[in-house]
C-alpha atoms as a PDB file:
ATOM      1  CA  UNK A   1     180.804 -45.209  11.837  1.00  0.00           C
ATOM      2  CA  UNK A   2     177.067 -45.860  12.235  1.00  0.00           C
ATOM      3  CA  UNK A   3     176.635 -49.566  14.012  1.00  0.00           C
ATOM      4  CA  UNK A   4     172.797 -50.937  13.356  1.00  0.00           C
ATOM      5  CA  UNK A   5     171.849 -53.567  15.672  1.00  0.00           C
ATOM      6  CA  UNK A   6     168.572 -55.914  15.542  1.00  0.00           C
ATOM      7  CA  UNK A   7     167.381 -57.396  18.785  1.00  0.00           C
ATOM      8  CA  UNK A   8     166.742 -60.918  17.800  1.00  0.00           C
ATOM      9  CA  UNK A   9     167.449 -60.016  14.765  1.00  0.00           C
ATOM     10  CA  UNK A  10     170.009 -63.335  13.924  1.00  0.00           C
ATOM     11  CA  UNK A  11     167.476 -65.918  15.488  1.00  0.00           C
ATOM     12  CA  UNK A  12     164.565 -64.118  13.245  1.00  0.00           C
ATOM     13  CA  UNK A  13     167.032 -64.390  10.281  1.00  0.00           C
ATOM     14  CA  UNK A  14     167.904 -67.918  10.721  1.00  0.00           C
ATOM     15  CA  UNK A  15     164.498 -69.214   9.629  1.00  0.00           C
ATOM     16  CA  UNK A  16     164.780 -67.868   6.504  1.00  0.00           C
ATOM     17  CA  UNK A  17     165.996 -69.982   3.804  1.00  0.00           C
ATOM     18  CA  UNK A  18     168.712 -67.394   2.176  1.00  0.00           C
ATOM     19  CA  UNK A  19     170.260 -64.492   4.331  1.00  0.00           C
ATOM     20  CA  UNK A  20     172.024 -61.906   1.904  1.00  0.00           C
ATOM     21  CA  UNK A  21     174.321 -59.311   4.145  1.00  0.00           C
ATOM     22  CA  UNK A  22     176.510 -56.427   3.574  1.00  0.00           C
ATOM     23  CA  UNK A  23     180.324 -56.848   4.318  1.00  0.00           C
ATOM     24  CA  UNK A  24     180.056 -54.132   7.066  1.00  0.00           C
ATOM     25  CA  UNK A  25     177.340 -56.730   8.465  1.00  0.00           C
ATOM     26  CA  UNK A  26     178.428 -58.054  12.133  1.00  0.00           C
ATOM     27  CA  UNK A  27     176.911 -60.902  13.718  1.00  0.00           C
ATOM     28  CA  UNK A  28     176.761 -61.843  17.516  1.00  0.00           C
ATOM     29  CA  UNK A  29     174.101 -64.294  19.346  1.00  0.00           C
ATOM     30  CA  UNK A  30     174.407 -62.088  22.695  1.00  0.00           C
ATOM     31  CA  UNK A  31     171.405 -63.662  24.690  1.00  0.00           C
ATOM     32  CA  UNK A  32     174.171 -64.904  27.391  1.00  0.00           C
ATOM     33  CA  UNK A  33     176.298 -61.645  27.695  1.00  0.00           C
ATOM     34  CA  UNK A  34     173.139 -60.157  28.304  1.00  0.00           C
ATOM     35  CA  UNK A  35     172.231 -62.837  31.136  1.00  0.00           C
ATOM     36  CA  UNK A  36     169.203 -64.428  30.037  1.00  0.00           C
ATOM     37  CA  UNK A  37     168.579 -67.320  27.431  1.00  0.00           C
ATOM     38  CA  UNK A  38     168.119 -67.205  23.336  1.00  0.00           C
ATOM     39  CA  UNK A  39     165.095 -67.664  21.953  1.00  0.00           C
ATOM     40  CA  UNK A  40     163.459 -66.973  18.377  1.00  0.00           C
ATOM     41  CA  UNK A  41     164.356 -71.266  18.103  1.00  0.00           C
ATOM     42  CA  UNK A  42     167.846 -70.014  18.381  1.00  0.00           C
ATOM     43  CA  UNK A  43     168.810 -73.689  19.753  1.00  0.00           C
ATOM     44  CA  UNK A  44     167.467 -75.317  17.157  1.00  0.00           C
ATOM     45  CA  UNK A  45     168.435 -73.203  14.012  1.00  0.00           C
ATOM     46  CA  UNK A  46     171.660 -72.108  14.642  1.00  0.00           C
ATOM     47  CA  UNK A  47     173.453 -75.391  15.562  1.00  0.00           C
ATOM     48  CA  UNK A  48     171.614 -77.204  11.874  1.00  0.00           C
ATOM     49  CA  UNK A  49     173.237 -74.021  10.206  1.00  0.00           C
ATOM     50  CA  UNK A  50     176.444 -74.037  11.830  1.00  0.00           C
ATOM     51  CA  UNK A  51     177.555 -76.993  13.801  1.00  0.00           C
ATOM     52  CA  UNK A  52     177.133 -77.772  17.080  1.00  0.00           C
ATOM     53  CA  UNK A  53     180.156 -76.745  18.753  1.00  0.00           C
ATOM     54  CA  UNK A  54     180.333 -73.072  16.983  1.00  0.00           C
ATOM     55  CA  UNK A  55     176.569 -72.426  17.993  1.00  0.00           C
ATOM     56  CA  UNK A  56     177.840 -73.493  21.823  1.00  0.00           C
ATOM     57  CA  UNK A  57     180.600 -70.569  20.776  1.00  0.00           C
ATOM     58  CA  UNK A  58     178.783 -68.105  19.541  1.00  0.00           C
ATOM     59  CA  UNK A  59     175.682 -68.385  22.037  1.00  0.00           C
ATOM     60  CA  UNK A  60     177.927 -69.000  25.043  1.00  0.00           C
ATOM     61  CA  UNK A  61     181.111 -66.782  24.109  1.00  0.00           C
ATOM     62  CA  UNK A  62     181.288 -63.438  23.431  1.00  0.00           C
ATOM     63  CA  UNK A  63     182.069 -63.652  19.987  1.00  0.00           C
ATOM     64  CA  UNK A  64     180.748 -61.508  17.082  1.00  0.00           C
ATOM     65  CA  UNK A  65     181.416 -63.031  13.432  1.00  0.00           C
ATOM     66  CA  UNK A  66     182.193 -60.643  10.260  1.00  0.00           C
ATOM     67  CA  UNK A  67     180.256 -60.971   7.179  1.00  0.00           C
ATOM     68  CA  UNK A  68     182.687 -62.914   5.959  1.00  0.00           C
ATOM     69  CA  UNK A  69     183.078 -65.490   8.977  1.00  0.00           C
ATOM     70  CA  UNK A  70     179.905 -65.576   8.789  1.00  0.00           C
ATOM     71  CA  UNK A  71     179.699 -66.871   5.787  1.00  0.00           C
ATOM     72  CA  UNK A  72     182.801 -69.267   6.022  1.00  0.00           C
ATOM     73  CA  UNK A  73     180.249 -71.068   8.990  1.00  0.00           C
ATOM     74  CA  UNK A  74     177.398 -71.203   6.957  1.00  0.00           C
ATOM     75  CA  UNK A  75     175.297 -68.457   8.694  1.00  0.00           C
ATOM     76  CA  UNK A  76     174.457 -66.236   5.546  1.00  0.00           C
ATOM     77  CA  UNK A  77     174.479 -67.791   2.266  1.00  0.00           C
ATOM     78  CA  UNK A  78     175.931 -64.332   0.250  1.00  0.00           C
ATOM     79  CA  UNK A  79     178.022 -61.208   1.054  1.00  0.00           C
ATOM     80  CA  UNK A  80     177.341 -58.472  -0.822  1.00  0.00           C
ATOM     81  CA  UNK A  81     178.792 -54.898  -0.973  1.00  0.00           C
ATOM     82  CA  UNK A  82     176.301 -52.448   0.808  1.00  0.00           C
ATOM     83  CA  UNK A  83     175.799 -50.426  -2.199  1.00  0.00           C
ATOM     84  CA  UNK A  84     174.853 -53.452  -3.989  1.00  0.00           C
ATOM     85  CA  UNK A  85     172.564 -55.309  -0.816  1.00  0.00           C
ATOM     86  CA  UNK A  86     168.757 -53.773  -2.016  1.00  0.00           C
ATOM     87  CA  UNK A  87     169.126 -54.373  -5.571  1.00  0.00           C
ATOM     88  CA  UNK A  88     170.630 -58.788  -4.696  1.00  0.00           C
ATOM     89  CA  UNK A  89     167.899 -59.047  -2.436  1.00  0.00           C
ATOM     90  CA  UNK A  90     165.282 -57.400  -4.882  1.00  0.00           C
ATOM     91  CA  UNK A  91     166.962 -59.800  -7.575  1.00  0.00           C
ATOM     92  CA  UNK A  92     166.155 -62.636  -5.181  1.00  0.00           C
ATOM     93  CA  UNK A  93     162.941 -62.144  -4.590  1.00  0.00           C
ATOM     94  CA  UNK A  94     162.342 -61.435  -8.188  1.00  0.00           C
ATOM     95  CA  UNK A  95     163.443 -65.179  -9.212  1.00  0.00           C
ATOM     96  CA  UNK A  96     161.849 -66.921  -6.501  1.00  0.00           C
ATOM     97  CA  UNK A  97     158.223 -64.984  -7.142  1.00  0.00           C
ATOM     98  CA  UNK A  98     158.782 -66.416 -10.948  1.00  0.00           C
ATOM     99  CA  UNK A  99     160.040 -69.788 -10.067  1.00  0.00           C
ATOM    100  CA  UNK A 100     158.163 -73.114  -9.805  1.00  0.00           C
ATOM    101  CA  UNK A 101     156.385 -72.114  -6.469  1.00  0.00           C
ATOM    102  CA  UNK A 102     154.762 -75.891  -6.040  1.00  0.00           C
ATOM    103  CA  UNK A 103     157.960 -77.439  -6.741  1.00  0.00           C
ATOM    104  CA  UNK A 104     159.875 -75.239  -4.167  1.00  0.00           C
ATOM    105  CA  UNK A 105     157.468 -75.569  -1.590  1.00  0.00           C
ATOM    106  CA  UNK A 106     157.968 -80.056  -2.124  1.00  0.00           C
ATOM    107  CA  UNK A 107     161.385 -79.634  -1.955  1.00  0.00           C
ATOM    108  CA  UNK A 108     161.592 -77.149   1.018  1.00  0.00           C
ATOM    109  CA  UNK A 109     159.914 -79.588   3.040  1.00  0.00           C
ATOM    110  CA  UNK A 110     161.817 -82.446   2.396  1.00  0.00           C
ATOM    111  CA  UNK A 111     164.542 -80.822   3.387  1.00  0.00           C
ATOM    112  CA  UNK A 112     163.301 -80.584   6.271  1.00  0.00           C
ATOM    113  CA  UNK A 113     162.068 -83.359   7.236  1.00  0.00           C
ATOM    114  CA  UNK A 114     165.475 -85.148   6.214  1.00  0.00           C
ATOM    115  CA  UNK A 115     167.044 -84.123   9.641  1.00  0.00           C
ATOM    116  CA  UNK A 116     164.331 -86.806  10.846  1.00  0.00           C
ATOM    117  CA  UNK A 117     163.477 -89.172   8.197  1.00  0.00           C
ATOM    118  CA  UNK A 118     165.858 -91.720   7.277  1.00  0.00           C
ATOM    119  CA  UNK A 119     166.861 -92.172   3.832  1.00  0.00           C
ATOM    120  CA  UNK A 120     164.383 -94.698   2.855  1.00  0.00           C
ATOM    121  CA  UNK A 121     161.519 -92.043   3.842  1.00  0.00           C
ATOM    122  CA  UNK A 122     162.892 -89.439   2.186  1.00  0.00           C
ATOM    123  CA  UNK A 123     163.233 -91.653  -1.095  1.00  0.00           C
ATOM    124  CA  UNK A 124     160.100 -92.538  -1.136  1.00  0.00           C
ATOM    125  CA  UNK A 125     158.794 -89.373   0.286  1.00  0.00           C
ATOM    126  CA  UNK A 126     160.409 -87.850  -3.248  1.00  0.00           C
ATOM    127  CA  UNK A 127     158.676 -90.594  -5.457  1.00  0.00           C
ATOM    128  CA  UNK A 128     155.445 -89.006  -4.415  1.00  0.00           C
ATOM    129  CA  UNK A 129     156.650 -85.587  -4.384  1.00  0.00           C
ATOM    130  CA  UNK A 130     158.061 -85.888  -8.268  1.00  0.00           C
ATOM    131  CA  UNK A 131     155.036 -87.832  -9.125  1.00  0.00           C
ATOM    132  CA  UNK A 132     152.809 -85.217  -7.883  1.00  0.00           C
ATOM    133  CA  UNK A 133     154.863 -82.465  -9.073  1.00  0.00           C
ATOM    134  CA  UNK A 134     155.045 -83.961 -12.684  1.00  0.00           C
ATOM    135  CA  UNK A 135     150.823 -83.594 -12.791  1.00  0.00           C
ATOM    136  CA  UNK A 136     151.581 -79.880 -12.767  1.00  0.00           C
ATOM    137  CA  UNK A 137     151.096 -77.510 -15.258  1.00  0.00           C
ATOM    138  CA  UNK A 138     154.387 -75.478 -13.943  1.00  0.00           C
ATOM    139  CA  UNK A 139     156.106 -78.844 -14.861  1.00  0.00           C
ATOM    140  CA  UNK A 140     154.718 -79.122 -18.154  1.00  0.00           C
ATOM    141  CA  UNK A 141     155.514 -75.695 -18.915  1.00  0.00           C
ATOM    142  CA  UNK A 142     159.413 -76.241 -17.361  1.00  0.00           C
ATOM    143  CA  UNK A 143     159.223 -79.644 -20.135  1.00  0.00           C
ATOM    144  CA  UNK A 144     158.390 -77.369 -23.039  1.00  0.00           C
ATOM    145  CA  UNK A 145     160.442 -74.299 -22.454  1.00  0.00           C
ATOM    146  CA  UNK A 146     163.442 -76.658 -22.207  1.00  0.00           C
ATOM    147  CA  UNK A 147     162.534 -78.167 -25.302  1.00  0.00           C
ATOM    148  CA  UNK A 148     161.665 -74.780 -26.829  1.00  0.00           C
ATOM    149  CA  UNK A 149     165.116 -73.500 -25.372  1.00  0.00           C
ATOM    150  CA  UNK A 150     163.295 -70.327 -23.472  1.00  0.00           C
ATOM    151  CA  UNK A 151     162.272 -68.868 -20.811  1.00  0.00           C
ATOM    152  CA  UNK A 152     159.877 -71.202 -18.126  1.00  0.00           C
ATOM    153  CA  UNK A 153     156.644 -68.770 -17.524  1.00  0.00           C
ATOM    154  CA  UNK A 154     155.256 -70.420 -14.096  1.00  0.00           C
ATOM    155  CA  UNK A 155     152.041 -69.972 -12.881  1.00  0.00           C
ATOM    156  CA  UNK A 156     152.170 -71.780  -9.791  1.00  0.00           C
ATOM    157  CA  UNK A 157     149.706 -74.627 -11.073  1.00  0.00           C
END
């Protein structure tokens, strides 16, 4: 059996808003067994994604995670046969690059910044955000292709 490995590769992946793996995928956080400390904001990712007590487990334990533990805890958001992995992940892509890019990039960061913004903040913090996104023209267009029951064509304006 071929076994890939990534350096770094799970505190890279955990800044990215969707991780997509293949059920052979294997995931360990082996800074520790290794001797010296995680970095790649390891310490800050992994216990939002997982809890606090399984990142202490996984960054202080030797323990690997399946796909499918992995999963279960919240560290990749879809397992998908390896045959299938390239053509998800190109599917992915695909509907993000025609999505509503302004509205994603309002709502990424109030998700954010709800890990330090109480819920006042963030309520008012989405007033302005849904007041600014509503000037839009990808809003307008999302408005009319509802009522015209098609398609939304964004153009990220």
């Amino acid at each position: 059996m071929l076994e890939r490995q990534l350096v770094g590769g799970l505190g890279l992946a955990l800044v990215a808003d969707f991780r997509v793996t293949c059920k052979e995928a294997r995931f360990s956080a082996n800074f520790t067994r290794l001797g010296f400390h995680p970095g790649f904001g390891l310490t800050t990712t992994l216990p939002r994604l997982v809890g606090l007590r399984r990142a202490a487990e996984l960054a202080l334990i030797k323990r690997t995670l399946t796909a499918e533990e992995a999963l279960d805890w919240g560290l990749v958001t879809r397992v998908i046969p390896d045959a299938q992995l390239a053509a998800a992940t190109q599917e992915l892509g695909r509907a993000f690059a025609e999505g509503p890019t302004l509205a994603y990039s309002k709502v990424k960061d109030l998700l954010r910044r709800s890990f330090s913004s109480s819920l006042e903040e963030q309520l008012e913090d989405e007033a302005v955000a849904i007041a600014t996104i509503m000037e839009t023209s990808d809003a307008q267009e999302g408005l009319m292709a509802f009522q015209e029951r098609r398609g939304p064509r964004f153009i990220g304006r």
